[in-house]
C-alpha atoms as a PDB file:
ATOM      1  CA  UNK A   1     -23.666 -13.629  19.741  1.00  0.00           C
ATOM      2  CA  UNK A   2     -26.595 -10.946  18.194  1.00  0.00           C
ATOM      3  CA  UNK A   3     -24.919  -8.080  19.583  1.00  0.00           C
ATOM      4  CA  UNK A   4     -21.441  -9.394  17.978  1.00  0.00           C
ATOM      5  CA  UNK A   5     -22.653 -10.286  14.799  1.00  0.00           C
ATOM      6  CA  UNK A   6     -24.309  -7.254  15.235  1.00  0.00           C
ATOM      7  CA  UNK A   7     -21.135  -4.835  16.014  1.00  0.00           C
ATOM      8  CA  UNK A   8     -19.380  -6.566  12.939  1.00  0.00           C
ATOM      9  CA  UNK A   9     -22.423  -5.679  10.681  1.00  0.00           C
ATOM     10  CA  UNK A  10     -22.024  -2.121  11.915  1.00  0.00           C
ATOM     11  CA  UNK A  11     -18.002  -1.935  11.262  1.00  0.00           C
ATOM     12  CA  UNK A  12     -18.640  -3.306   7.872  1.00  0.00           C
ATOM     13  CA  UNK A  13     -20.622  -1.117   6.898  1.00  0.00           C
ATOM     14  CA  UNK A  14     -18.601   2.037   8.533  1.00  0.00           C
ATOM     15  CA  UNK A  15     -15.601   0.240   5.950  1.00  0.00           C
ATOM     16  CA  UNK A  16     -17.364  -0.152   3.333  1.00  0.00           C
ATOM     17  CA  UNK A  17     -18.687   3.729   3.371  1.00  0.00           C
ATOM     18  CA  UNK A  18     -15.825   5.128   3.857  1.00  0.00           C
ATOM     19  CA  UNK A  19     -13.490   2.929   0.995  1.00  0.00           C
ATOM     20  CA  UNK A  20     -16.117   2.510  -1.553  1.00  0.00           C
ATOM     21  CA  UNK A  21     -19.353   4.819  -1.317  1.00  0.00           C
ATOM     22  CA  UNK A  22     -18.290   7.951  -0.116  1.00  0.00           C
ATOM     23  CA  UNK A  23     -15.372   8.331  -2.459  1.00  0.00           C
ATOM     24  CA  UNK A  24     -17.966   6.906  -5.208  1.00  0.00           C
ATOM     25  CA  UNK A  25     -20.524   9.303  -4.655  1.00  0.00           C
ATOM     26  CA  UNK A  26     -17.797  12.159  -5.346  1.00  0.00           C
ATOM     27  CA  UNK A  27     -16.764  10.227  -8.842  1.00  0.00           C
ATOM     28  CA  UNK A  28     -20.230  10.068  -9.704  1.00  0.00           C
ATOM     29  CA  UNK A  29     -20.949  13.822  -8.805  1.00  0.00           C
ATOM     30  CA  UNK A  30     -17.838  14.491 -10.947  1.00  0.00           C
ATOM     31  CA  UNK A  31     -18.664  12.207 -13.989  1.00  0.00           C
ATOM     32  CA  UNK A  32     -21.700  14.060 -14.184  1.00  0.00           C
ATOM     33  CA  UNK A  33     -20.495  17.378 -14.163  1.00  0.00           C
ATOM     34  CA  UNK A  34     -17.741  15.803 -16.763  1.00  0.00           C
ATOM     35  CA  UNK A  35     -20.694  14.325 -18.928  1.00  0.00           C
ATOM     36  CA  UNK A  36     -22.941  18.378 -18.638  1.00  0.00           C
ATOM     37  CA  UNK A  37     -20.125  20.503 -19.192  1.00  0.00           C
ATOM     38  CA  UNK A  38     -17.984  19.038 -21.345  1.00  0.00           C
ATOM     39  CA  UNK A  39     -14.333  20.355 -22.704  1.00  0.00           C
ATOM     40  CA  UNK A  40     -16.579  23.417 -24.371  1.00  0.00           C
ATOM     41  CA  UNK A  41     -18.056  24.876 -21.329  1.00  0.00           C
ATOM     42  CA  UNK A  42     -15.641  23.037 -18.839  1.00  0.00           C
ATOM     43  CA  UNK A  43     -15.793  25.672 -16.357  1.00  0.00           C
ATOM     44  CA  UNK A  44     -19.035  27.159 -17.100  1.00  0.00           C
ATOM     45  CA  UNK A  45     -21.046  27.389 -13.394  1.00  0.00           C
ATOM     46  CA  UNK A  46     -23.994  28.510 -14.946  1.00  0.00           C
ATOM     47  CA  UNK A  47     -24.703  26.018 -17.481  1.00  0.00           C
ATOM     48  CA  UNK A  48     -24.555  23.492 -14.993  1.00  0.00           C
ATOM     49  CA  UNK A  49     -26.654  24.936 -12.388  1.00  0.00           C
ATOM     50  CA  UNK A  50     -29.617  25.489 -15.146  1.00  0.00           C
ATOM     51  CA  UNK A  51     -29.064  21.432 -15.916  1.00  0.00           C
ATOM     52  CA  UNK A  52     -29.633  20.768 -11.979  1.00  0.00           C
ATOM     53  CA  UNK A  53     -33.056  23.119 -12.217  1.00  0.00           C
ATOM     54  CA  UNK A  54     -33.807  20.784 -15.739  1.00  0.00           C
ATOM     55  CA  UNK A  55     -33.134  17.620 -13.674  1.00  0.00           C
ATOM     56  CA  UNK A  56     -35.584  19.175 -10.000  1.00  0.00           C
ATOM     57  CA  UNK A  57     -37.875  19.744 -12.563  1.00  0.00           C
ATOM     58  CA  UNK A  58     -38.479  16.301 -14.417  1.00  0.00           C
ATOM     59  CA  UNK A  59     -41.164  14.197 -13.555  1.00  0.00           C
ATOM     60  CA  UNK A  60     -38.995  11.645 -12.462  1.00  0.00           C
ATOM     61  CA  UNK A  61     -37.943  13.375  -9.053  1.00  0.00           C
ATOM     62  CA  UNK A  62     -41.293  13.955  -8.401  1.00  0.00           C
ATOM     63  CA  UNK A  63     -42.339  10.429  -7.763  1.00  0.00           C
ATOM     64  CA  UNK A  64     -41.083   7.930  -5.140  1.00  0.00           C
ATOM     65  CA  UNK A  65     -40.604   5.125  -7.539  1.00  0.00           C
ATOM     66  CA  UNK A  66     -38.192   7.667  -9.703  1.00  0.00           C
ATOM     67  CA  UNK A  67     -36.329   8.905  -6.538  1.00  0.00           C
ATOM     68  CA  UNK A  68     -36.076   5.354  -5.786  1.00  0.00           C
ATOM     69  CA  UNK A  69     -34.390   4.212  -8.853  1.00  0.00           C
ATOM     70  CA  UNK A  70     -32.080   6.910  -9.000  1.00  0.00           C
ATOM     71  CA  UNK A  71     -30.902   6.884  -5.570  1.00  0.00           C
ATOM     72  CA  UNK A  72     -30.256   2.907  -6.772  1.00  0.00           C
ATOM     73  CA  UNK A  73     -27.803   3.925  -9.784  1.00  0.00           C
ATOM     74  CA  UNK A  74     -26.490   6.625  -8.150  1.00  0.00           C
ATOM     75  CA  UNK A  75     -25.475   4.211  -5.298  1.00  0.00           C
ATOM     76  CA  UNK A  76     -24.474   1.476  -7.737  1.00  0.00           C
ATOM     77  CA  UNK A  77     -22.375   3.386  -9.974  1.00  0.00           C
ATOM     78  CA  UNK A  78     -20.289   4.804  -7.095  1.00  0.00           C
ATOM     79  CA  UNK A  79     -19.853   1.022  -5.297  1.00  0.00           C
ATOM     80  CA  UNK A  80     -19.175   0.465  -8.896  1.00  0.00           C
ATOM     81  CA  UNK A  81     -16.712   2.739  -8.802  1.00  0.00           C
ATOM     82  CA  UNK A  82     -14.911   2.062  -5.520  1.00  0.00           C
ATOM     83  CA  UNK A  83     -14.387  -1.761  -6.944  1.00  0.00           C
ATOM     84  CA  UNK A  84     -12.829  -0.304 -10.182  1.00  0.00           C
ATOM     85  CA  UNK A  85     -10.823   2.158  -8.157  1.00  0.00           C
ATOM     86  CA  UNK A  86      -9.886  -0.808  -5.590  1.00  0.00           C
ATOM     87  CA  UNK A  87      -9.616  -3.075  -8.343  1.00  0.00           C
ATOM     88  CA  UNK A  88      -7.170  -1.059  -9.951  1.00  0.00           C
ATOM     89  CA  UNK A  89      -5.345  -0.048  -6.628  1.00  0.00           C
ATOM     90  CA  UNK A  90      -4.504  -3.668  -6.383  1.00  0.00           C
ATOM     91  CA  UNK A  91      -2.446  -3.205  -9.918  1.00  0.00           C
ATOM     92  CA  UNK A  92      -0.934  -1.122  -8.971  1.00  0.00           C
ATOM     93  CA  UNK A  93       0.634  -2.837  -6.048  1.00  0.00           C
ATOM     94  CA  UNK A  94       1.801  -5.454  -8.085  1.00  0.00           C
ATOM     95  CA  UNK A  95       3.615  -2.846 -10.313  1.00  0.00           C
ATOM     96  CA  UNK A  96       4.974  -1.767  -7.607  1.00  0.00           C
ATOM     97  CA  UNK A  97       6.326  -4.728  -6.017  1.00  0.00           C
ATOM     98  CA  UNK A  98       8.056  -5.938  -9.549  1.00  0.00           C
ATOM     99  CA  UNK A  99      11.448  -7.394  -8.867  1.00  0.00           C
ATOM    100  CA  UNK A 100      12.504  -6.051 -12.217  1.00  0.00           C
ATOM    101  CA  UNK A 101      13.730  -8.841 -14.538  1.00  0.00           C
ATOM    102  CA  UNK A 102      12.363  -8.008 -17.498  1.00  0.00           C
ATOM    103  CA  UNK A 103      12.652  -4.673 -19.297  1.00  0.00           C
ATOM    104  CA  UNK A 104      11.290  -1.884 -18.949  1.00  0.00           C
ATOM    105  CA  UNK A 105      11.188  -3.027 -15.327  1.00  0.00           C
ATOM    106  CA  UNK A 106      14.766  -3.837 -15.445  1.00  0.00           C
ATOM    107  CA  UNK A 107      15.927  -0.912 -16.905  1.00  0.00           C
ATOM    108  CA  UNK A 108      14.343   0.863 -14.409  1.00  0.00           C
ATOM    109  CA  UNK A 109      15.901  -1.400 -11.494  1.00  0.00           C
ATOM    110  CA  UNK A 110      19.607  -0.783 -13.359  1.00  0.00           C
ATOM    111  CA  UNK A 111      19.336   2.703 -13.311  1.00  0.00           C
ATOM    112  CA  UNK A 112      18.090   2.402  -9.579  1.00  0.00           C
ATOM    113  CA  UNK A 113      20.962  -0.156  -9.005  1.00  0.00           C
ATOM    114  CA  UNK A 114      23.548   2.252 -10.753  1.00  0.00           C
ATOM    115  CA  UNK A 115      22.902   5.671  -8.413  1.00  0.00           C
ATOM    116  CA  UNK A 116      22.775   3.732  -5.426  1.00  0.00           C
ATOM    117  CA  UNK A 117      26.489   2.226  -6.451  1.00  0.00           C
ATOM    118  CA  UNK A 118      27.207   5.887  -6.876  1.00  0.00           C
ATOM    119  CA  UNK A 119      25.914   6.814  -3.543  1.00  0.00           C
ATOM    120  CA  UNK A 120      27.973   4.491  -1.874  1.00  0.00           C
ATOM    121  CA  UNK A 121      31.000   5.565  -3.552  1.00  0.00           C
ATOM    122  CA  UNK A 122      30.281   9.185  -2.016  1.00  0.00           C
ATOM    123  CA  UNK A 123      29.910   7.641   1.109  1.00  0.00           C
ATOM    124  CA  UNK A 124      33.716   5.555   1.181  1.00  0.00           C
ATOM    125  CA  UNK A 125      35.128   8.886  -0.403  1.00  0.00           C
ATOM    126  CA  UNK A 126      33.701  11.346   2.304  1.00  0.00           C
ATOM    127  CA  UNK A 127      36.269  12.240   4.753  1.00  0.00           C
ATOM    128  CA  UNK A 128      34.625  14.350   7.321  1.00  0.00           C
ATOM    129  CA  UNK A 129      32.185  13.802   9.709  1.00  0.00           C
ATOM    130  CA  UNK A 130      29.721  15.689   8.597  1.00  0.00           C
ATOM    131  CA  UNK A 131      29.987  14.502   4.916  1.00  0.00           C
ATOM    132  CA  UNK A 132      29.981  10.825   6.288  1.00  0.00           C
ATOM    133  CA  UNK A 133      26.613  11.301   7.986  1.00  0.00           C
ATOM    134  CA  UNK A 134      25.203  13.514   4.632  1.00  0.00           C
ATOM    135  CA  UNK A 135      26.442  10.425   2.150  1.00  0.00           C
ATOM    136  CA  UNK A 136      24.818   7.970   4.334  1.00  0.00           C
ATOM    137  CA  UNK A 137      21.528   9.724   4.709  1.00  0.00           C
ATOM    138  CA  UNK A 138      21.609  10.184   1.096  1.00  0.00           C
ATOM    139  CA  UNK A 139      22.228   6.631   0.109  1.00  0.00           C
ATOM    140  CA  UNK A 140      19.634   5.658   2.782  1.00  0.00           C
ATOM    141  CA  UNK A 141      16.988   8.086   1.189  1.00  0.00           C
ATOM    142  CA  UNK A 142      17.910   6.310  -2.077  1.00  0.00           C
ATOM    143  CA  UNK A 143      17.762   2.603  -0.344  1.00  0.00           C
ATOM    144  CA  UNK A 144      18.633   0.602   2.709  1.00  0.00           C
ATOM    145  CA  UNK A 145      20.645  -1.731   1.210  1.00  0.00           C
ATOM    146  CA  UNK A 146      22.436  -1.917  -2.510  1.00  0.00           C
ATOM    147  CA  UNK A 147      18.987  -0.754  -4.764  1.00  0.00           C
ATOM    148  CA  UNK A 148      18.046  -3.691  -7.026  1.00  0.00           C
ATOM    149  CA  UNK A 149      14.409  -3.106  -7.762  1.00  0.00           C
ATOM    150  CA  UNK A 150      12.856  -0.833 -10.537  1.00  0.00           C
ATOM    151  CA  UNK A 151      10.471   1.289  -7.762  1.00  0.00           C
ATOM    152  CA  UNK A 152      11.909   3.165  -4.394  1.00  0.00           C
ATOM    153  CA  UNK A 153       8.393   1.090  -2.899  1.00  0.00           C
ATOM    154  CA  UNK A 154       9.924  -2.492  -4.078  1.00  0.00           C
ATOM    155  CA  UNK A 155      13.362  -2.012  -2.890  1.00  0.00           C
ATOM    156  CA  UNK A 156      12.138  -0.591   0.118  1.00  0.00           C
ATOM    157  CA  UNK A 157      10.267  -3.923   1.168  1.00  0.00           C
ATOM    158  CA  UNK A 158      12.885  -6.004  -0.074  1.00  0.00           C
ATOM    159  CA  UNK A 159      15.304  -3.968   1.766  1.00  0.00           C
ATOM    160  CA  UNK A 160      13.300  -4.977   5.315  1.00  0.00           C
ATOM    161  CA  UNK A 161      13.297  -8.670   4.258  1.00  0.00           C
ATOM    162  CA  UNK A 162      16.796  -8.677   3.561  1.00  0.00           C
ATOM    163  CA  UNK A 163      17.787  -6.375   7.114  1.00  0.00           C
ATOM    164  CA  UNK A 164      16.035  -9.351   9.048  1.00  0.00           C
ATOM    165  CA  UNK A 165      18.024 -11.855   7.136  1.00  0.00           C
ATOM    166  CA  UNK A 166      21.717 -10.656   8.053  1.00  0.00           C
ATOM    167  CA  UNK A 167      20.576  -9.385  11.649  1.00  0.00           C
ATOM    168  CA  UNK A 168      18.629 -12.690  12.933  1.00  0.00           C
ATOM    169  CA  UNK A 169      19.340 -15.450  10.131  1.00  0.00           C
ATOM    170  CA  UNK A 170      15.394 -15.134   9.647  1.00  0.00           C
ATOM    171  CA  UNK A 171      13.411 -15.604   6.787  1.00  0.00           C
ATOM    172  CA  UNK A 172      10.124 -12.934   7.152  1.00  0.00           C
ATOM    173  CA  UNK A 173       8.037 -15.273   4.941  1.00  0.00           C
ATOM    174  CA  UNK A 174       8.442 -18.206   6.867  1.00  0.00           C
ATOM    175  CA  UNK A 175       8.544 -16.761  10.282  1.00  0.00           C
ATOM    176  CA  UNK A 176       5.691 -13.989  10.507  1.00  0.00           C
ATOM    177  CA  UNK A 177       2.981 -16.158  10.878  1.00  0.00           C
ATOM    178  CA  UNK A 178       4.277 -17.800  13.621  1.00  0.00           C
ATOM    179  CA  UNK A 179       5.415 -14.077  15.154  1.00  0.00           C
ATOM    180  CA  UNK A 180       1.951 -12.635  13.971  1.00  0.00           C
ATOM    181  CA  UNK A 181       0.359 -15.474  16.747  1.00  0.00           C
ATOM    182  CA  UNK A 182       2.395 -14.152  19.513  1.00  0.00           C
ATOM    183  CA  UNK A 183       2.020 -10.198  18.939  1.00  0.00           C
ATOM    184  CA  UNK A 184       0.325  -8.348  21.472  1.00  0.00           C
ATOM    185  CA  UNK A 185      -2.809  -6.208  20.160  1.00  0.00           C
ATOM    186  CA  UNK A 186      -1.409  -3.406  20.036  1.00  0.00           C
ATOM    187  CA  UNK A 187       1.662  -4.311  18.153  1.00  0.00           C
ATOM    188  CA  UNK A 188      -1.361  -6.351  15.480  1.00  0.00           C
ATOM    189  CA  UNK A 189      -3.354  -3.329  15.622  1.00  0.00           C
ATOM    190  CA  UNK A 190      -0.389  -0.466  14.763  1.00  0.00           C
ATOM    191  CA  UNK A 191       0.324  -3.232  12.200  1.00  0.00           C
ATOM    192  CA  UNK A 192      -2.696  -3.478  10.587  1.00  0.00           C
ATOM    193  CA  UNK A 193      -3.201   0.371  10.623  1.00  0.00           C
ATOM    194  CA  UNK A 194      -0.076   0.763   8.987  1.00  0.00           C
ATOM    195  CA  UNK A 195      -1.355  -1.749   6.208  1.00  0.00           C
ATOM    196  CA  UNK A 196      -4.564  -0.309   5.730  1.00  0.00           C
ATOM    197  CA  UNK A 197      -2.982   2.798   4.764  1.00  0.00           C
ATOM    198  CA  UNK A 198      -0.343   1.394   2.196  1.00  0.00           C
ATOM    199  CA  UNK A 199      -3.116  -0.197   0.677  1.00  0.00           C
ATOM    200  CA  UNK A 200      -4.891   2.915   0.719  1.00  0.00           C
ATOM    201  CA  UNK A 201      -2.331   4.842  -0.756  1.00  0.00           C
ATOM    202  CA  UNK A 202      -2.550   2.397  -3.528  1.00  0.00           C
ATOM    203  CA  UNK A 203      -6.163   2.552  -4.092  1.00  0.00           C
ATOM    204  CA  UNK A 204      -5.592   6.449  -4.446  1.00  0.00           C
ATOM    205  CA  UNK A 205      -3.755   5.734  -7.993  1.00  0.00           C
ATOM    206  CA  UNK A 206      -6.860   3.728  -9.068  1.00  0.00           C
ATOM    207  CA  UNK A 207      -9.106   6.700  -7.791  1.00  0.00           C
ATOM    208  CA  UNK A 208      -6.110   8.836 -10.102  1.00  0.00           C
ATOM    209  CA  UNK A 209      -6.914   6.539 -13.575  1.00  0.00           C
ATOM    210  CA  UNK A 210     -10.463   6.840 -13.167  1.00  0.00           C
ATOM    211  CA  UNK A 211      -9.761  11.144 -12.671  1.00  0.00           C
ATOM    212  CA  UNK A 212      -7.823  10.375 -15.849  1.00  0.00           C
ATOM    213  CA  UNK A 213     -10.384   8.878 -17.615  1.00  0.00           C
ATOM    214  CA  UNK A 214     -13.047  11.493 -17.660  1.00  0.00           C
ATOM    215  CA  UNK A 215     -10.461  13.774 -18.784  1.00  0.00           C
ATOM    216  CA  UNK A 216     -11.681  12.609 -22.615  1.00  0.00           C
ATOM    217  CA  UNK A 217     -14.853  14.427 -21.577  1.00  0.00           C
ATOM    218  CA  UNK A 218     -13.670  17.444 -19.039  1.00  0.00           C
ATOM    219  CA  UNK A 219     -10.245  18.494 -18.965  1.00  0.00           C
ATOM    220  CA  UNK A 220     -10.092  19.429 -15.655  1.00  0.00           C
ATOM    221  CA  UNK A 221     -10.661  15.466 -14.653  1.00  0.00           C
ATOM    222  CA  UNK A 222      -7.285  15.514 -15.985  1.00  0.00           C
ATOM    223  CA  UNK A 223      -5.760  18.444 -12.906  1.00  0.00           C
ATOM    224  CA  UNK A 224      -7.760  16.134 -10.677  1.00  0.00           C
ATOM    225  CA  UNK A 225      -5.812  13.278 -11.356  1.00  0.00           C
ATOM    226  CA  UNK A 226      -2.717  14.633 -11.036  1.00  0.00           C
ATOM    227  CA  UNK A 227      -3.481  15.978  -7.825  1.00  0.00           C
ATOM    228  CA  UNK A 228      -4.729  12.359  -6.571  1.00  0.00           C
ATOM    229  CA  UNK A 229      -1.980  10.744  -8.386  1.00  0.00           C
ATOM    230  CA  UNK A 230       0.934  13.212  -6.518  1.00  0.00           C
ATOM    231  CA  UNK A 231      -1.047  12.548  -3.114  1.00  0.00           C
ATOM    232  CA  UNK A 232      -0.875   8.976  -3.463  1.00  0.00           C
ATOM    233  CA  UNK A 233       3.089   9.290  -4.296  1.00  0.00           C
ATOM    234  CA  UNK A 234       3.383  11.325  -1.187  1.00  0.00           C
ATOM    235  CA  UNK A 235       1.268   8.763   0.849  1.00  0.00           C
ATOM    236  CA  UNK A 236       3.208   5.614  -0.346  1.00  0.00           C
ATOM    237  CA  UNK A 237       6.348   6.988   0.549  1.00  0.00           C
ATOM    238  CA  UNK A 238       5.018   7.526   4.941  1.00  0.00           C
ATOM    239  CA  UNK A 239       2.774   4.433   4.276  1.00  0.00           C
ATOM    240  CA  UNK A 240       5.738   1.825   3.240  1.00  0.00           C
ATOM    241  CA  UNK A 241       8.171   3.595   5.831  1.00  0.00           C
ATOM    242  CA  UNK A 242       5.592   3.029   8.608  1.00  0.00           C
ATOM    243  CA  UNK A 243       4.447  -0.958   7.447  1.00  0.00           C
ATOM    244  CA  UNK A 244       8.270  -1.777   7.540  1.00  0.00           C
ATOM    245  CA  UNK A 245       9.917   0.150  10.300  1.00  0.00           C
ATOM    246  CA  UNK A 246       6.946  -1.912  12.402  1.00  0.00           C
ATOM    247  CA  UNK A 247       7.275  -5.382  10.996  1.00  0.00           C
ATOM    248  CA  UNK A 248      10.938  -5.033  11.950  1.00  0.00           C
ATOM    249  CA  UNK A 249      10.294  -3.565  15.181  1.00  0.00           C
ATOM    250  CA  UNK A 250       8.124  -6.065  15.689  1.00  0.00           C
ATOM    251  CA  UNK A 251      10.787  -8.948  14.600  1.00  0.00           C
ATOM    252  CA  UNK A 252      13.486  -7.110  17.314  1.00  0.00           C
ATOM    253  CA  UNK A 253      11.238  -7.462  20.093  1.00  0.00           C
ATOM    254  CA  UNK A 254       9.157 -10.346  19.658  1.00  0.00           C
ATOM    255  CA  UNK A 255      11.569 -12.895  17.268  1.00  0.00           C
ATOM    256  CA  UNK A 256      13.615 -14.225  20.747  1.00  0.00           C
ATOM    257  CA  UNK A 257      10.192 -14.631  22.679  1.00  0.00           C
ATOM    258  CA  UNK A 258       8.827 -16.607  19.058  1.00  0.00           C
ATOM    259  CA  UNK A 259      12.676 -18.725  19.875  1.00  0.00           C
ATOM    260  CA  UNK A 260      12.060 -19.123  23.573  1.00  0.00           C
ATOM    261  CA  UNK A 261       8.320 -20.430  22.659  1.00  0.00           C
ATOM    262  CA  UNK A 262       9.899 -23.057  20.451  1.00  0.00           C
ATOM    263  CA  UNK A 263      12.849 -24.111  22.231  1.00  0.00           C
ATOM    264  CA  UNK A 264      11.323 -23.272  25.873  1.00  0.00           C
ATOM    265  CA  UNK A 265      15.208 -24.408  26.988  1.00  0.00           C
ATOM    266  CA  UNK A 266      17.411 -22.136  24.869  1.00  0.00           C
ATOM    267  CA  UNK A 267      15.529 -19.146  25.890  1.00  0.00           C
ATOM    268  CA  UNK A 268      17.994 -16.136  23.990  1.00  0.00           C
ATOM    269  CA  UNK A 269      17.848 -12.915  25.488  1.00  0.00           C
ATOM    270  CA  UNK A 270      19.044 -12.098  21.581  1.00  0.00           C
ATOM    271  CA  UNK A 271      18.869 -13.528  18.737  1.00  0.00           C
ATOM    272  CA  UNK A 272      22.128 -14.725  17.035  1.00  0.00           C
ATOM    273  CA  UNK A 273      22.002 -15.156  13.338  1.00  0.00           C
ATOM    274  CA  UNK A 274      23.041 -18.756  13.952  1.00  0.00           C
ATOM    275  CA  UNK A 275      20.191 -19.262  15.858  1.00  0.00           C
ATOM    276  CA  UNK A 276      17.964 -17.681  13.398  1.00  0.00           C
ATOM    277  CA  UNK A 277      19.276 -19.763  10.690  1.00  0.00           C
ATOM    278  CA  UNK A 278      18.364 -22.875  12.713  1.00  0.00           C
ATOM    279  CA  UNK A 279      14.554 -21.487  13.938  1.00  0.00           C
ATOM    280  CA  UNK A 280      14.422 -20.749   9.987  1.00  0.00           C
ATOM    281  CA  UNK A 281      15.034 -23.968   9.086  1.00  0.00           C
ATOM    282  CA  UNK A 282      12.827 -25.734  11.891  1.00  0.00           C
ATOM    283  CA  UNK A 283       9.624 -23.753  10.746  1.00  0.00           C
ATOM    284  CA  UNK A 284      10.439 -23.909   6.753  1.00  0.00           C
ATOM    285  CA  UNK A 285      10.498 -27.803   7.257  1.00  0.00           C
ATOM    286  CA  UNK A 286      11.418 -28.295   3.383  1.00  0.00           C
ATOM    287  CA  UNK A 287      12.246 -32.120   2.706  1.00  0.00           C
ATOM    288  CA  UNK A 288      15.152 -30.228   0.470  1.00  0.00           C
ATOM    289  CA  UNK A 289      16.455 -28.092   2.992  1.00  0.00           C
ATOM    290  CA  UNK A 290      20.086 -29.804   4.548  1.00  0.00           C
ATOM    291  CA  UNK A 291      19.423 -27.861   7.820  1.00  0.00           C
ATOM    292  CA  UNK A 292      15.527 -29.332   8.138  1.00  0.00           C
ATOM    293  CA  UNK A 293      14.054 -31.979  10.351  1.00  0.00           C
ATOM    294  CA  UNK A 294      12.865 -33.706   7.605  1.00  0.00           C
ATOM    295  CA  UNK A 295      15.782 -33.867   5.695  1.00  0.00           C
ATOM    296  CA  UNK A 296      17.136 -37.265   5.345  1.00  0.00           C
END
């Protein structure tokens, strides 16, 4: 039991360097810079490395009770900072995910809603092969299904909910704990990898408003947040492909061995929409649902 508690101390702490404190440590070293230099002498080299010699100099480095406390706000400031930037990673999630029915989400979502109507009208007007194939990729690259949401992230997920729901008659909310139980490892661990980095992705634009903020000090904060900000649109984009190609991988392989678990007797090779309906209706067990087993 010491040697496990142990190995989950150690993996902690591995996590917790590499999300919070190393990425901190860099904001710090930047805020610093930002604070020295300033918009006047914003990419003046020499000015900052005579405030480094000022700062070897002082007194304070020279004693261990100095060095102490300012390896202590240097490491507080940039935890500090990884919560903020985690903090505000989170936000922007939930932005993210708005369904977009209130403006200036919905505005957003109609204008969405409106070029993916207009992709689908290229597609039933194409006449060739080759512009059949093109139109579809198109509308795909737009969304899977009819866009409804105000962000390409949003409809995306929604679009892998609703997939499910035609093919198997499943609801993902109601069935993916049950499914998460009976994954393999390696399907949980792919799984969570692929969640770690959409959520990483997301922390990036907190990591980006931070960037921004110095920028009221050092104007090239501002370049560095754009940078961050474009990497994290880039990431997003692989990250949310990845998390939902697997969770519906993971609901074509494993939904009719969740079935055969349930109903040991009916056993389906594949899952029939039907069926799906039915398993749907046996796990929601809502007292309102016609279809339920508590229904009266």
């Amino acid at each position: 039991m010491t040697d496990f508690l142990r190995e989950i101390g150690k993996k902690l702490a591995e996590r917790w360097l590499s999300l919070l404190a190393l990425p901190g440590l860099l904001y710090v070293a930047v805020a610093a810079v930002a604070h020295v230099l300033g918009w006047a002498h914003a990419l003046d080299p020499i000015r900052m490395s005579r405030q480094i010699d000022t700062w070897a100099s002082s007194p304070a480095v020279r004693s261990t009770g100095g060095i102490v406390l300012i390896s202590a706000a240097v490491v507080a400031g940039s935890v500090m900072a990884g919560l903020a930037a985690a903090a505000l990673g989170r936000l922007a999630e939930i932005i993210r995910h708005l369904p977009g029915r209130r403006p200036p989400a919905r505005w957003l979502a109609d204008r969405r809603r409106s070029r993916s109507q207009a992709a689908k009208r290229a597609a039933d007007s194409a006449e060739t092969a080759t512009e059949i194939r093109a139109a579809i990729r198109g509308a795909d690259r737009l969304s899977r299904i009819e866009a409804d949401r105000p962000t390409w992230t949003a409809d995306r997920l929604h679009a892998c909910r609703v997939r499910i729901e035609r093919a198997y008659g499943l609801d993902l909310d109601v069935i993916w704990p049950r499914l998460w139980l009976i994954l393999p490892d390696s399907a949980r661990a792919e799984i969570n990898a692929a969640r770690d980095g959409y959520a990483a992705s997301a922390r990036l634009y907190g990591w980006s408003l931070l960037y921004l903020m110095l920028a009221v000090w050092w104007w090239p904060a501002a370049v560095i947040a754009l940078a961050i900000a474009t990497t994290a649109q880039l990431t997003t984009r692989s990250a949310t492909v990845l998390l939902t190609d697997l969770i519906e991988a993971a609901v074509d392989v494993y939904a009719p061995v969740l079935a055969a678990h349930l109903d040991p007797a009916a056993a389906p090779a594949a899952l029939t929409p039907e069926q799906g309906r039915s398993l749907t209706a046996l796990l929601r067990r809502s007292r309102w649902d016609p279809d339920s087993p508590l229904a009266d």
